[in-house]
Protein backbone atom coordinates (compact mmCIF):
# COMPACT_ATOMS: atom_id res chain seq x y z
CA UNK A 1 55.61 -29.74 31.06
CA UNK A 2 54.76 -29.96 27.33
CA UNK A 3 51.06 -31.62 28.62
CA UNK A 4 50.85 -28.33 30.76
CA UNK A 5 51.60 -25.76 28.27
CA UNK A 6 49.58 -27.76 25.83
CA UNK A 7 46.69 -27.61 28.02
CA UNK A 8 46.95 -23.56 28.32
CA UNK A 9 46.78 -23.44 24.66
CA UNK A 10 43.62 -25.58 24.36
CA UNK A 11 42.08 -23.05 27.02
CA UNK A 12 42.85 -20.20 24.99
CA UNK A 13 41.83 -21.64 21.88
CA UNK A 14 38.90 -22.01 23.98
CA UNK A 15 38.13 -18.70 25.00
CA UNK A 16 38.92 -17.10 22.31
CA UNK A 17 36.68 -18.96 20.09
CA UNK A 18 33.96 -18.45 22.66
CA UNK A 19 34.49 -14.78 22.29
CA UNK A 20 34.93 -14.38 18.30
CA UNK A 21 31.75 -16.99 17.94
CA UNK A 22 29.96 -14.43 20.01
CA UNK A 23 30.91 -11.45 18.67
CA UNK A 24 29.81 -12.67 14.99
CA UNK A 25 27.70 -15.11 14.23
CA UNK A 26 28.49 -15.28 10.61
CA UNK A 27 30.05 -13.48 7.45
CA UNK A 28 27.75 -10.14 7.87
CA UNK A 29 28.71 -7.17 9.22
CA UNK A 30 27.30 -6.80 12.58
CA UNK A 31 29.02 -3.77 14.28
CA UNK A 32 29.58 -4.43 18.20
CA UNK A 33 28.26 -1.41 21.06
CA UNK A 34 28.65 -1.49 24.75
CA UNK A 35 25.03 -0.50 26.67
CA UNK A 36 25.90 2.40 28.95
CA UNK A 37 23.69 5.56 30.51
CA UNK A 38 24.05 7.24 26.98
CA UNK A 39 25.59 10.12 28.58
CA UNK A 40 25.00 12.31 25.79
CA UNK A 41 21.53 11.59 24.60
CA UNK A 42 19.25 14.45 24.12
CA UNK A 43 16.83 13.26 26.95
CA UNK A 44 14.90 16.14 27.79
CA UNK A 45 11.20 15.50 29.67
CA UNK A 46 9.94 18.96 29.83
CA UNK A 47 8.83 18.55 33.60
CA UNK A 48 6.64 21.79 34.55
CA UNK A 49 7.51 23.73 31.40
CA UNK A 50 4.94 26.78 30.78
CA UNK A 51 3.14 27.48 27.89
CA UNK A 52 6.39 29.68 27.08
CA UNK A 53 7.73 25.93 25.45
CA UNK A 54 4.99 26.89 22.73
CA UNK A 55 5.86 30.22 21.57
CA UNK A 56 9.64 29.10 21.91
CA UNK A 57 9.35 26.44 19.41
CA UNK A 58 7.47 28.46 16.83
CA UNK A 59 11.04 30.17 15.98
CA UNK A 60 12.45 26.43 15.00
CA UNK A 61 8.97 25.04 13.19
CA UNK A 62 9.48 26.04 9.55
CA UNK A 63 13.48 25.42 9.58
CA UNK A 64 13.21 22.04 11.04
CA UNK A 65 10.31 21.33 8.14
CA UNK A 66 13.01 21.85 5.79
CA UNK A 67 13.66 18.37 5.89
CA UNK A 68 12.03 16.88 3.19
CA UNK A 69 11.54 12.99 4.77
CA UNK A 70 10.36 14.99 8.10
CA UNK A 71 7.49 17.48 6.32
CA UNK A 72 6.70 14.31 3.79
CA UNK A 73 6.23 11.94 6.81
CA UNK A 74 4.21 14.73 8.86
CA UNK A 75 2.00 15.60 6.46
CA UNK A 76 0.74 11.70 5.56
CA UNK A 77 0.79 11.08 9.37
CA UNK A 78 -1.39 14.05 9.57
CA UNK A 79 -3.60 12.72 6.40
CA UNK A 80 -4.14 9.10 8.48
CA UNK A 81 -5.31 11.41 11.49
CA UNK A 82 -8.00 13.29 10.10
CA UNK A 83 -9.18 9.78 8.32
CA UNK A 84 -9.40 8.27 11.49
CA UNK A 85 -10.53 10.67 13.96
CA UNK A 86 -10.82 14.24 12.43
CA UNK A 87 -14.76 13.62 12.13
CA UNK A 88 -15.10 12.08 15.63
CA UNK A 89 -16.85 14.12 18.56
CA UNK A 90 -15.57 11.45 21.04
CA UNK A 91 -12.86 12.88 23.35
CA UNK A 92 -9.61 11.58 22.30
CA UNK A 93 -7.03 10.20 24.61
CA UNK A 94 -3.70 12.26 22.77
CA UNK A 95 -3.90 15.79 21.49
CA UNK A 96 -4.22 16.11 17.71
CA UNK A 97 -0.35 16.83 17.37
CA UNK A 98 0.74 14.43 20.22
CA UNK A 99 -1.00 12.08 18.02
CA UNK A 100 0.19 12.85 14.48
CA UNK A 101 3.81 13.15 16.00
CA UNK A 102 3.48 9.18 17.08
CA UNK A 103 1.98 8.13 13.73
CA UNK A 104 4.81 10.10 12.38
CA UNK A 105 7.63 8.15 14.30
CA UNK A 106 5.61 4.89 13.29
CA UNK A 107 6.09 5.28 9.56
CA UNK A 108 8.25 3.08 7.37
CA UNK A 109 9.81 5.51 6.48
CA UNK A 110 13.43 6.79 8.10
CA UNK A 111 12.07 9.81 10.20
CA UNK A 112 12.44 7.45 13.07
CA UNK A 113 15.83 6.45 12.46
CA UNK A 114 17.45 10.26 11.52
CA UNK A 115 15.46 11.13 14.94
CA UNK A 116 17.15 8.32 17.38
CA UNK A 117 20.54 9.01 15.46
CA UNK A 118 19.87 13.16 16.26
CA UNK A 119 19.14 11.92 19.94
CA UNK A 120 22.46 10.11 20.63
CA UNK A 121 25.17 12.89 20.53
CA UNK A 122 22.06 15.76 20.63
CA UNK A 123 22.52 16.13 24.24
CA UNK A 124 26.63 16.25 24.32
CA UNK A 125 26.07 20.15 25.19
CA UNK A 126 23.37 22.73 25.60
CA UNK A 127 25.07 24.55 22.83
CA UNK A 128 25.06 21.81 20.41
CA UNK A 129 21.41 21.20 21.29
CA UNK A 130 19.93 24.61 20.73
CA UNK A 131 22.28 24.91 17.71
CA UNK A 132 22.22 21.88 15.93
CA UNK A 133 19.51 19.43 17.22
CA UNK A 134 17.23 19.46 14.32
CA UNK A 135 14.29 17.50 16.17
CA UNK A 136 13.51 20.23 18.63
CA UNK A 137 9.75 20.25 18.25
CA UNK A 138 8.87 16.47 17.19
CA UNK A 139 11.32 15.36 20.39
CA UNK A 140 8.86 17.44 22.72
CA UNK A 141 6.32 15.99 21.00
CA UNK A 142 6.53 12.51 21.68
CA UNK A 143 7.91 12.95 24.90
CA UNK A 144 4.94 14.85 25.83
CA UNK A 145 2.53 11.98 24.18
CA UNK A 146 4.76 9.18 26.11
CA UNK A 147 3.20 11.42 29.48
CA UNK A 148 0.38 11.67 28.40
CA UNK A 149 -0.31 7.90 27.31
CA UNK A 150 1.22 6.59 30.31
CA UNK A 151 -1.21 8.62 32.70
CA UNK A 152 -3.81 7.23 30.61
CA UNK A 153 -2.62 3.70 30.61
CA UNK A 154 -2.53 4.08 34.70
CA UNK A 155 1.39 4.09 34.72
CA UNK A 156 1.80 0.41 34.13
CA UNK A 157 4.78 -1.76 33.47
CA UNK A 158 5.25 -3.71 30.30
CA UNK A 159 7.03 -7.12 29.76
CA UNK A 160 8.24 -6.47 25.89
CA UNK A 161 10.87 -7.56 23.18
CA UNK A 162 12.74 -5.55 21.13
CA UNK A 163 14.90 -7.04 18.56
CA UNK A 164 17.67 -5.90 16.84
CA UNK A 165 19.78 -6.80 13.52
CA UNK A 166 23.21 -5.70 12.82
CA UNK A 167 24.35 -4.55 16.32
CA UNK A 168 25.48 -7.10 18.48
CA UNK A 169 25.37 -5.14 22.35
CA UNK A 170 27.26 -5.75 25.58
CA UNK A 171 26.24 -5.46 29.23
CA UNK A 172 27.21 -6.04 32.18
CA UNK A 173 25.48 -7.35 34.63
CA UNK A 174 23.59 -5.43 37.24
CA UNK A 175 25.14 -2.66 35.89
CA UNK A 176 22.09 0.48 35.03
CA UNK A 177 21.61 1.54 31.69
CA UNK A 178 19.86 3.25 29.05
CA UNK A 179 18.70 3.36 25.10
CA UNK A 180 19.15 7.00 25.45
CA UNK A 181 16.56 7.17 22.23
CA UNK A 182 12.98 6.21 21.57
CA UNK A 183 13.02 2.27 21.67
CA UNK A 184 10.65 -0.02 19.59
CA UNK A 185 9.20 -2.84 21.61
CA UNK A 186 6.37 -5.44 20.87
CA UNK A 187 4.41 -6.98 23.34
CA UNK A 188 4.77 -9.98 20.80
CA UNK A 189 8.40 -11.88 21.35
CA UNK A 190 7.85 -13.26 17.88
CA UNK A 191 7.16 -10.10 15.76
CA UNK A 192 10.43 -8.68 17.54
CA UNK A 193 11.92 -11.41 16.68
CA UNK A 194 11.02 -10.63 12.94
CA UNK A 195 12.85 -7.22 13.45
CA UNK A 196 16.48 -9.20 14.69
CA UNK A 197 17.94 -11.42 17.07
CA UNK A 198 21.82 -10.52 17.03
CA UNK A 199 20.58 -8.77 20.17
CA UNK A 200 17.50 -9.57 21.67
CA UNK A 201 15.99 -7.65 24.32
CA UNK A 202 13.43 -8.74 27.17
CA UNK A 203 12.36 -5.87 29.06
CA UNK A 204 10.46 -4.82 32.07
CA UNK A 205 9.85 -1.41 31.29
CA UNK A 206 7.17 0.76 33.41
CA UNK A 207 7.73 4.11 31.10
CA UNK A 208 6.87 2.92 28.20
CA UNK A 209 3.26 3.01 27.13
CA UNK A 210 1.51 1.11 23.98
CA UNK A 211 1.08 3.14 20.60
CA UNK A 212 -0.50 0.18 18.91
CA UNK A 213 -3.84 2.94 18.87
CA UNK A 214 -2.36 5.68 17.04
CA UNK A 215 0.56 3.41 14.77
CA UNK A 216 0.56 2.93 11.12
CA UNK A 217 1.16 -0.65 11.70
CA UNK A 218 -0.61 -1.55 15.05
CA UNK A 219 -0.34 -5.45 14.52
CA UNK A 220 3.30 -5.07 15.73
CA UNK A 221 1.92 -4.52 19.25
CA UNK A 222 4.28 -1.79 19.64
CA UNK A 223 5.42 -0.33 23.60
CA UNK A 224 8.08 2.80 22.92
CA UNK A 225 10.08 3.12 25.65
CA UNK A 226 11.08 7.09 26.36
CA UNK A 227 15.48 7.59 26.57
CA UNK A 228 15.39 8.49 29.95
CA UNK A 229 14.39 5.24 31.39
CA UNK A 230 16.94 3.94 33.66
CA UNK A 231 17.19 -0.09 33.65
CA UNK A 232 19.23 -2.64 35.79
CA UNK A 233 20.90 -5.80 33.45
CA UNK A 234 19.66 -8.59 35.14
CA UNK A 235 20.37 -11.35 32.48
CA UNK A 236 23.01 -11.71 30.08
CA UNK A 237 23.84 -14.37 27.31
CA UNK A 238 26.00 -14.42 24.12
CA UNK A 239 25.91 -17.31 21.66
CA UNK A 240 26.84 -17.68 18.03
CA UNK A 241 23.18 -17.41 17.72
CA UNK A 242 23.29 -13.94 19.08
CA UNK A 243 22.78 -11.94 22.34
CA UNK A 244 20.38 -11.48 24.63
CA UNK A 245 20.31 -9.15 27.27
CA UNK A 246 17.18 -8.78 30.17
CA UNK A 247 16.30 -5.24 31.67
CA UNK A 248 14.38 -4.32 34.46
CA UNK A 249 12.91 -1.04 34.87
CA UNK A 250 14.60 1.20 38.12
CA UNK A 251 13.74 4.94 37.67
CA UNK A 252 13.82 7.92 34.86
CA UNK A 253 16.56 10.34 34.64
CA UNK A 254 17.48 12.55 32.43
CA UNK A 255 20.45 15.17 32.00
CA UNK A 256 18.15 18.37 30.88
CA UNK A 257 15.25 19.73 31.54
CA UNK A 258 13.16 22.37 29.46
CA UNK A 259 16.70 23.05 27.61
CA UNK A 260 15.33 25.27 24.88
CA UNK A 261 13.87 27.81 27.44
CA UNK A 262 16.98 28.01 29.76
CA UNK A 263 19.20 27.90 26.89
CA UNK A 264 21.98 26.37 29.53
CA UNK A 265 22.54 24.05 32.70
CA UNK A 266 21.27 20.66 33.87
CA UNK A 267 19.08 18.82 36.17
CA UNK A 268 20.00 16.70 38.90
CA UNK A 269 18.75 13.03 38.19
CA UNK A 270 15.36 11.83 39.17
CA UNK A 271 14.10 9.88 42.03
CA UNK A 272 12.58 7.17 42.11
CA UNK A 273 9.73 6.39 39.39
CA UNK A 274 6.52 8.08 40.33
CA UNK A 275 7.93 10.75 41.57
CA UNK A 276 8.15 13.29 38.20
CA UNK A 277 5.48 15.31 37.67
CA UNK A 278 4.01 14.45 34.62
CA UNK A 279 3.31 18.12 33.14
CA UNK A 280 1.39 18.89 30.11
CA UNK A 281 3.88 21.32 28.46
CA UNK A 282 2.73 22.10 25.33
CA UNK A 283 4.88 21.65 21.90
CA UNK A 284 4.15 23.24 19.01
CA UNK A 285 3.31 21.19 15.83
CA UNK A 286 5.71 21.81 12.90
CA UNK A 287 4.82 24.27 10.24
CA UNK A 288 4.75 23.85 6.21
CA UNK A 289 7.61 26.22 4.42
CA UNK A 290 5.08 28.02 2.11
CA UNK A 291 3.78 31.29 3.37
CA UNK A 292 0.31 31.85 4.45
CA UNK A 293 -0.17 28.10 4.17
CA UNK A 294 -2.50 26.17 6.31
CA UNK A 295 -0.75 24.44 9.56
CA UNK A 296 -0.85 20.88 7.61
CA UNK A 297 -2.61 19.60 10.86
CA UNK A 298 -5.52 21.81 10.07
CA UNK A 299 -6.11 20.65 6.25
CA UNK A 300 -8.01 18.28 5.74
CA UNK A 301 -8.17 15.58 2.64
């Protein structure tokens, strides 16, 4: 009897230690999230909207400029652009503010982070999204350069990595989930690598498109992958070394649809992938605060 209930507590030693060793690696703080749909992203894909997205957004331009790491990050996005192309008489593959809006995302700097952090309780309400969202116009933005690239890049799939530090994730598996934000990848395991490994992600994604073209640091081989791609776990490992978890790409969906026009309600989820019609609903670019300045995408250095 004593070798019995000896042997239970060896077990659950075991299992326990299997689990703690897993959850953290080491004395850092790594905080611990479960992958789900991210039911309240703001996930909005502007399917089919008119050019009435364009006059809509002009209302929003100058207050959302008000933030100083968003106007600062535009404006030497938009600098880089006219460098690189604003002399050029070659058709360009993204429209100027499409473009700017993806250099923007692709600074150092932490536009991209207060953006994804916006996007994960933005959509927990059509109120609270036409109230409080204060990415309104750069969100349409990017989503509408994500269409746009990925018509251009023949609707491919990717095989990427995305690495992460400080966030150990869980998954189950065959389960379907989401980022429910704009996800890094590289097409480069070992530069995602560089970026983390207490989760490591290997992903099949056929919605994301490459920015490496219009990036401020295109040797990172980046592939952003939209929130409303839809993924099946297919692989999952924990270690003391860390987590990795494999995702397959299964459709797009998305809980709103031209929000800011409606004001209110929801769409039903999308079909298979292939099946949205890629629209090219225009988003107007932010405006500077002064009055009777120049659109900062029209000055030039």
């Amino acid at each position: 009897m004593e070798q019995l209930t000896l042997g239970w507590v060896l077990l659950a030693s075991t299992l326990f230690g299997t689990t703690a060793t897993c959850s953290r690696r080491d004395a850092r703080a790594i905080s611990e999230k479960v992958m789900d749909m991210a039911r309240y992203s703001f996930d909005d894909q502007y399917q089919d909207c008119s050019r009435m997205m364009e006059e809509k957004l002009k209302t929003v331009n100058r207050t959302e400029f008000q933030n100083k790491v968003y106007a600062d990050t535009w404006r030497e996005a938009a600098k880089y652009w006219q460098k690189q192309w604003g002399n050029s008489n070659r058709p360009q593959v993204l429209p100027q503010e499409q473009a700017v809006a993806v250099l923007a995302y692709t600074d150092s700097g932490d536009l991209s982070n207060q953006l994804n952090t916006a996007m994960h309780k933005g959509g927990r309400s059509p109120e609270h999204y036409l109230e409080s969202f204060p990415f309104k116009t750069l969100h349409c933005l990017l989503t509408e350069a994500l269409h746009t690239l990925r018509d251009d890049q023949g609707r491919r799939c990717y095989n990427v990595s995305r690495g992460v530090n400080g966030t150990r994730f869980t998954a189950h598996l065959n389960e379907t989930v989401r980022f429910g934000h704009f996800a890094s990848a590289s097409l480069n395991e070992s530069i995602a690598k560089g970026f983390g490994t207490d989760t490591f992600f290997v992903v099949n994604t056929c919605y994301g498109v490459s920015i490496g073209n219009f990036s401020f640091s295109p040797e990172q081989e980046e592939v952003l992958i939209p929130p409303y791609e839809v993924f099946r776990v297919t692989n999952y490992t924990c270690d003391r070394d860390g987590t990795v978890i494999h995702l397959h790409s299964q459709t797009a969906l998305s809980n709103y649809n031209c929000e800011f026009l409606k004001g209110t309600g929801r769409q039903q989820a999308w079909g298979a992938w292939g099946t949205r019609s890629w629209s090219d609903a225009p988003c107007l670019a932010p405006q500077p605060l002064a009055a009777g300045e120049m659109s900062v995408l029209s000055q030039r250095r």
